[in-house]
PDB file of N, CA and C in Angstrom:
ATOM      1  N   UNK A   1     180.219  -9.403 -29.901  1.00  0.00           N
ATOM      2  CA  UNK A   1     180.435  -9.571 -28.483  1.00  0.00           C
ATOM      3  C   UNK A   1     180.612  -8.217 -27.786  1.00  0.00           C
ATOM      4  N   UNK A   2     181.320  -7.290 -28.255  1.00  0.00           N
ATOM      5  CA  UNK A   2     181.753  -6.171 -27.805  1.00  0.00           C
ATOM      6  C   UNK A   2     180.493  -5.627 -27.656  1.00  0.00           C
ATOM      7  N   UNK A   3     179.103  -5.445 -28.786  1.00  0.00           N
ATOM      8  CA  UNK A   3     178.120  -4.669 -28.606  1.00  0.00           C
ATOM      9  C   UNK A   3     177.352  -5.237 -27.638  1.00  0.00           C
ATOM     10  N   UNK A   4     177.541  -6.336 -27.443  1.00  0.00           N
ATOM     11  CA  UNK A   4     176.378  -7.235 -26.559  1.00  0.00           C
ATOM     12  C   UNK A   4     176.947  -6.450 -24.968  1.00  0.00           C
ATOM     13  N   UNK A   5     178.086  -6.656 -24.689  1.00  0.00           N
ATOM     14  CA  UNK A   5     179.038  -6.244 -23.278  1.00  0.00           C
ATOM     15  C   UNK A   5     178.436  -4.805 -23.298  1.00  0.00           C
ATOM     16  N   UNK A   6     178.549  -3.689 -24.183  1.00  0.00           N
ATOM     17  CA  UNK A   6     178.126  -2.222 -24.396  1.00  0.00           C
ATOM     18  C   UNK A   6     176.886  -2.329 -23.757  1.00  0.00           C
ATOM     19  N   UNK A   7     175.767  -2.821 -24.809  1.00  0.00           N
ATOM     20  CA  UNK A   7     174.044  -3.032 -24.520  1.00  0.00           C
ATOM     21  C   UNK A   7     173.843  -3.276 -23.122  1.00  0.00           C
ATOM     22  N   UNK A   8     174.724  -4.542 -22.289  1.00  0.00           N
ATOM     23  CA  UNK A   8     175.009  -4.730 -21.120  1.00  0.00           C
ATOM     24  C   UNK A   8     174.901  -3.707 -20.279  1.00  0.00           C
ATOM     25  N   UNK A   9     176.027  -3.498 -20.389  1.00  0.00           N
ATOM     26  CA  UNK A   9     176.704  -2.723 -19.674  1.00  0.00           C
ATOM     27  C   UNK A   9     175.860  -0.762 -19.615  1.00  0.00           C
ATOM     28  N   UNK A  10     174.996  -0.601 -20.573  1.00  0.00           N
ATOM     29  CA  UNK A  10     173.651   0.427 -20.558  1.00  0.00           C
ATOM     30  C   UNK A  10     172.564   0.004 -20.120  1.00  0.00           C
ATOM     31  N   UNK A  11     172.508  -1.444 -19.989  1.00  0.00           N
ATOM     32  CA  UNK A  11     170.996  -1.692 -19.287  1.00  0.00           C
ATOM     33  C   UNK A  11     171.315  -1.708 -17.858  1.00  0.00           C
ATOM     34  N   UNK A  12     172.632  -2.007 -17.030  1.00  0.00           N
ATOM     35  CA  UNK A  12     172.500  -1.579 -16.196  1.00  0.00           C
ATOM     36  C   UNK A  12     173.172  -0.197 -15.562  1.00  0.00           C
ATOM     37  N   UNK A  13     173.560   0.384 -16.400  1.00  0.00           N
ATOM     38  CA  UNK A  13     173.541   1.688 -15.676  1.00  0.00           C
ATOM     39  C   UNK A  13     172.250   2.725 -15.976  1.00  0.00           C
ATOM     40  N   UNK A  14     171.168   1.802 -16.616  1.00  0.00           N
ATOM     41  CA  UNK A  14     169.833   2.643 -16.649  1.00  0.00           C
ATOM     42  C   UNK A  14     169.394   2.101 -15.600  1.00  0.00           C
ATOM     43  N   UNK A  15     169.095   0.708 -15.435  1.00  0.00           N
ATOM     44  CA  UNK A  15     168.393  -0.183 -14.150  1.00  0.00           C
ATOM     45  C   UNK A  15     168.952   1.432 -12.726  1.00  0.00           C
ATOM     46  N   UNK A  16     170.262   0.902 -12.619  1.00  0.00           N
ATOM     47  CA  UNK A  16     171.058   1.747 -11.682  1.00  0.00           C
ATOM     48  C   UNK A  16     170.564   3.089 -11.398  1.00  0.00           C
ATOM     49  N   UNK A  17     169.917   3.862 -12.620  1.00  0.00           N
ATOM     50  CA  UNK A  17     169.884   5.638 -12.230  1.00  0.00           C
ATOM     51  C   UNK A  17     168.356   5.413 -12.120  1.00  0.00           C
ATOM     52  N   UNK A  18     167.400   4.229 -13.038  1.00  0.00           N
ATOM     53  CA  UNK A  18     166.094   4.458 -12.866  1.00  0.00           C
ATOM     54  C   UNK A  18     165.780   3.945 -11.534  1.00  0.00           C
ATOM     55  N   UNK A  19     166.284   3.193 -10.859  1.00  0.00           N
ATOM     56  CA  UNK A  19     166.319   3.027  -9.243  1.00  0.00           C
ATOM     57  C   UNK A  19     166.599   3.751  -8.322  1.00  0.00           C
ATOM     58  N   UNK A  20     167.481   4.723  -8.930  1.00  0.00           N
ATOM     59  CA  UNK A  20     167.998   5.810  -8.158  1.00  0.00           C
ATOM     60  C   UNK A  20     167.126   7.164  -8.244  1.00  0.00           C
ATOM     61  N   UNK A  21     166.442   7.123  -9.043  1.00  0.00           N
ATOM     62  CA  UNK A  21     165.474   8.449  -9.415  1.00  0.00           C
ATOM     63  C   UNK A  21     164.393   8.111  -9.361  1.00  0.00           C
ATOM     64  N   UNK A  22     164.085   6.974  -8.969  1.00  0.00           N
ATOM     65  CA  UNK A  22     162.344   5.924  -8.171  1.00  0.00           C
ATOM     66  C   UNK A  22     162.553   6.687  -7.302  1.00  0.00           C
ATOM     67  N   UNK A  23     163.342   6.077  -6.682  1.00  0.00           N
ATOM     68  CA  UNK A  23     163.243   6.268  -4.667  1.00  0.00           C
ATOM     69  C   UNK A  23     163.792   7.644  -4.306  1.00  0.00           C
ATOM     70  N   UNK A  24     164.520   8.266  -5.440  1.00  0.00           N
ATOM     71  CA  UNK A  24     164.484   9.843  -4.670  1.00  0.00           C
ATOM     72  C   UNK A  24     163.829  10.839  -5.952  1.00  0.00           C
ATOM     73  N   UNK A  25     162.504  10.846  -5.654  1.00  0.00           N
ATOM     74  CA  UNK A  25     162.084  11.899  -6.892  1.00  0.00           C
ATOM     75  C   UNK A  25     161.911  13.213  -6.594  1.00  0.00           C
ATOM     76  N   UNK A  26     163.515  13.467  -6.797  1.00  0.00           N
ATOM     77  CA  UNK A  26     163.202  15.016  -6.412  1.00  0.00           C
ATOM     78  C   UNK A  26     163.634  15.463  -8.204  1.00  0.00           C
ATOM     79  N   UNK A  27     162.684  16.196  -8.857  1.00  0.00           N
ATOM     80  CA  UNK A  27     162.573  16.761 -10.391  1.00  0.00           C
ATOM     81  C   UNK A  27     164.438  17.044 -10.678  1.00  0.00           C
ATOM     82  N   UNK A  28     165.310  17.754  -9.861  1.00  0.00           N
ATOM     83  CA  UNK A  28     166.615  17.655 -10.291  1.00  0.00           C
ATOM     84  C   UNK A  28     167.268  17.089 -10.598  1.00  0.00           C
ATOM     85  N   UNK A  29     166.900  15.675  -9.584  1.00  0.00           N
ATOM     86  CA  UNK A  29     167.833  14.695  -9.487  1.00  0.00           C
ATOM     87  C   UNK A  29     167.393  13.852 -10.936  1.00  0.00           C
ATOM     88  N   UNK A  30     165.811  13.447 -11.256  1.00  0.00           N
ATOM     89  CA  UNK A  30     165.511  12.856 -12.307  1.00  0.00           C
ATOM     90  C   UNK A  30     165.909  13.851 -13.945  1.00  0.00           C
ATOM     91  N   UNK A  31     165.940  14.938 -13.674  1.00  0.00           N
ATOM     92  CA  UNK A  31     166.690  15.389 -14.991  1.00  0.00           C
ATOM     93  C   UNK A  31     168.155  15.094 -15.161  1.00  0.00           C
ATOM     94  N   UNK A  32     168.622  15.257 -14.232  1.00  0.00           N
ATOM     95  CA  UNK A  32     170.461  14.810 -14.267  1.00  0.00           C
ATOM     96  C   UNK A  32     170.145  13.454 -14.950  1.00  0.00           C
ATOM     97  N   UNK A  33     169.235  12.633 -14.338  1.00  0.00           N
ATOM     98  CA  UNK A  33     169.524  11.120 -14.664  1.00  0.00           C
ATOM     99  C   UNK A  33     168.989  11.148 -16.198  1.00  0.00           C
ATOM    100  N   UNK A  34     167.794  11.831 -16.265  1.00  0.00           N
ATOM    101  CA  UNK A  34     167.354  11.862 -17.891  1.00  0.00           C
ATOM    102  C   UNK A  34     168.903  11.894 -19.150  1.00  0.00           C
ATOM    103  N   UNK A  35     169.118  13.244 -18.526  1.00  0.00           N
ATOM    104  CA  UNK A  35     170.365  13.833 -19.625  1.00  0.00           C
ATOM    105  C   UNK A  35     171.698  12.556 -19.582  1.00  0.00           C
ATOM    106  N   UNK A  36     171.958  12.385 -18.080  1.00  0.00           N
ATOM    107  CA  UNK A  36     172.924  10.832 -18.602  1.00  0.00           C
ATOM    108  C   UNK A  36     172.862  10.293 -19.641  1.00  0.00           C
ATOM    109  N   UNK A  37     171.702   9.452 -19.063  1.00  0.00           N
ATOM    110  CA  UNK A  37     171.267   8.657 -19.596  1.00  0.00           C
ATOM    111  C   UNK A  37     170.869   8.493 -21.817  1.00  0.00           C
ATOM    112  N   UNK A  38     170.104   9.964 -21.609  1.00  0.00           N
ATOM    113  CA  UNK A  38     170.742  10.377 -23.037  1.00  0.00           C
ATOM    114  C   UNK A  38     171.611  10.554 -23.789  1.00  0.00           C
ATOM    115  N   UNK A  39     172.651  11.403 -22.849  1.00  0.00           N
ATOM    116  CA  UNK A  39     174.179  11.313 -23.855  1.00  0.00           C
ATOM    117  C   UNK A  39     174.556   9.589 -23.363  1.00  0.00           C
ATOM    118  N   UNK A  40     174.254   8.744 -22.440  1.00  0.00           N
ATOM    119  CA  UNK A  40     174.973   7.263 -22.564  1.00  0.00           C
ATOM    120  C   UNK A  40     174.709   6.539 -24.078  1.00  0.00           C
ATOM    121  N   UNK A  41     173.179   6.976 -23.851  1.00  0.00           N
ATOM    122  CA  UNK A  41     172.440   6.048 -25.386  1.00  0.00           C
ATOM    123  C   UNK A  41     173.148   6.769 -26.419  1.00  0.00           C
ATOM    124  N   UNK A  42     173.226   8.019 -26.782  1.00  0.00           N
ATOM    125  CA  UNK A  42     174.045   8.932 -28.062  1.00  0.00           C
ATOM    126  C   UNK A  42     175.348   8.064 -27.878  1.00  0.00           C
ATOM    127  N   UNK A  43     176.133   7.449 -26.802  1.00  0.00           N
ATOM    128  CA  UNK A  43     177.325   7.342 -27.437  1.00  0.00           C
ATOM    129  C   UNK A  43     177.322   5.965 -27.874  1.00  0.00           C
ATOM    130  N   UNK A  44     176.656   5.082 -26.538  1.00  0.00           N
ATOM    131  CA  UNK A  44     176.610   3.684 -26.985  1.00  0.00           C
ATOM    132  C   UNK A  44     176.494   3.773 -28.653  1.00  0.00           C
ATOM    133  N   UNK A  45     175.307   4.482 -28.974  1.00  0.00           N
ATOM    134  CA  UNK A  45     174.445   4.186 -30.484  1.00  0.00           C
ATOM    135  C   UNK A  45     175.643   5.010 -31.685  1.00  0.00           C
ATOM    136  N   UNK A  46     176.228   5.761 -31.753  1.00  0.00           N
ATOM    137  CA  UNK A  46     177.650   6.427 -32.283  1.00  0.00           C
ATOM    138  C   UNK A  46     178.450   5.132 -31.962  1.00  0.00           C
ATOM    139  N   UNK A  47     178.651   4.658 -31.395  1.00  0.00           N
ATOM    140  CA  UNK A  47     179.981   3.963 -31.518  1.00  0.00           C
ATOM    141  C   UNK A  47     179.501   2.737 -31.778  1.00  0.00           C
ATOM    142  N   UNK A  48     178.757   2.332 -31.569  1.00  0.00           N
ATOM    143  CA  UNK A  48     177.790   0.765 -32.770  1.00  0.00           C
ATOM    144  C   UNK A  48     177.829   1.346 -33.678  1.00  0.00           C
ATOM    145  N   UNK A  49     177.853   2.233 -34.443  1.00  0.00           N
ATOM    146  CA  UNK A  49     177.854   2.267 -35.933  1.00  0.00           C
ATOM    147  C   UNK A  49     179.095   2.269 -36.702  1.00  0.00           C
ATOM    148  N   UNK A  50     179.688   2.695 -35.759  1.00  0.00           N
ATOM    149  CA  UNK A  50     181.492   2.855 -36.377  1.00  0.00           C
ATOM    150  C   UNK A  50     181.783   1.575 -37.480  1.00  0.00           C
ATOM    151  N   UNK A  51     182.617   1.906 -37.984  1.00  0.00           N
ATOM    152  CA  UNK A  51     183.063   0.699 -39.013  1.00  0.00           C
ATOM    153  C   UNK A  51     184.566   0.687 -38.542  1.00  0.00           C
ATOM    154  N   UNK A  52     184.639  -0.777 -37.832  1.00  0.00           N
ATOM    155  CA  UNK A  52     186.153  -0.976 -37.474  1.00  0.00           C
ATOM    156  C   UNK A  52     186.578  -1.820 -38.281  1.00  0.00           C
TER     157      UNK A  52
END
């Protein structure tokens, strides 16, 4: 349950920045959102593996 809420909870804060870096494509703004978005997935995917 917890990973499902996580997975959630990354699909929409990608929906969120890839909407946000549609409608304003200025190259800065879509790298900020790239790199988020990368360290979000690094942690989501680190902390699904944990053994609790």
């Amino acid at each position: 349950m917890t990973r499902a809420m996580a997975g959630l909870a990354f699909a929409t804060l990608a929906a969120f920045l890839g909407i946000l870096a549609w409608e304003v494509p200025h190259p800065d703004l879509v790298i900020i959102v790239a790199v988020v978005l990368i360290l979000a997935a690094y942690d989501f995917l680190s902390g699904a593996r944990e053994d609790r």
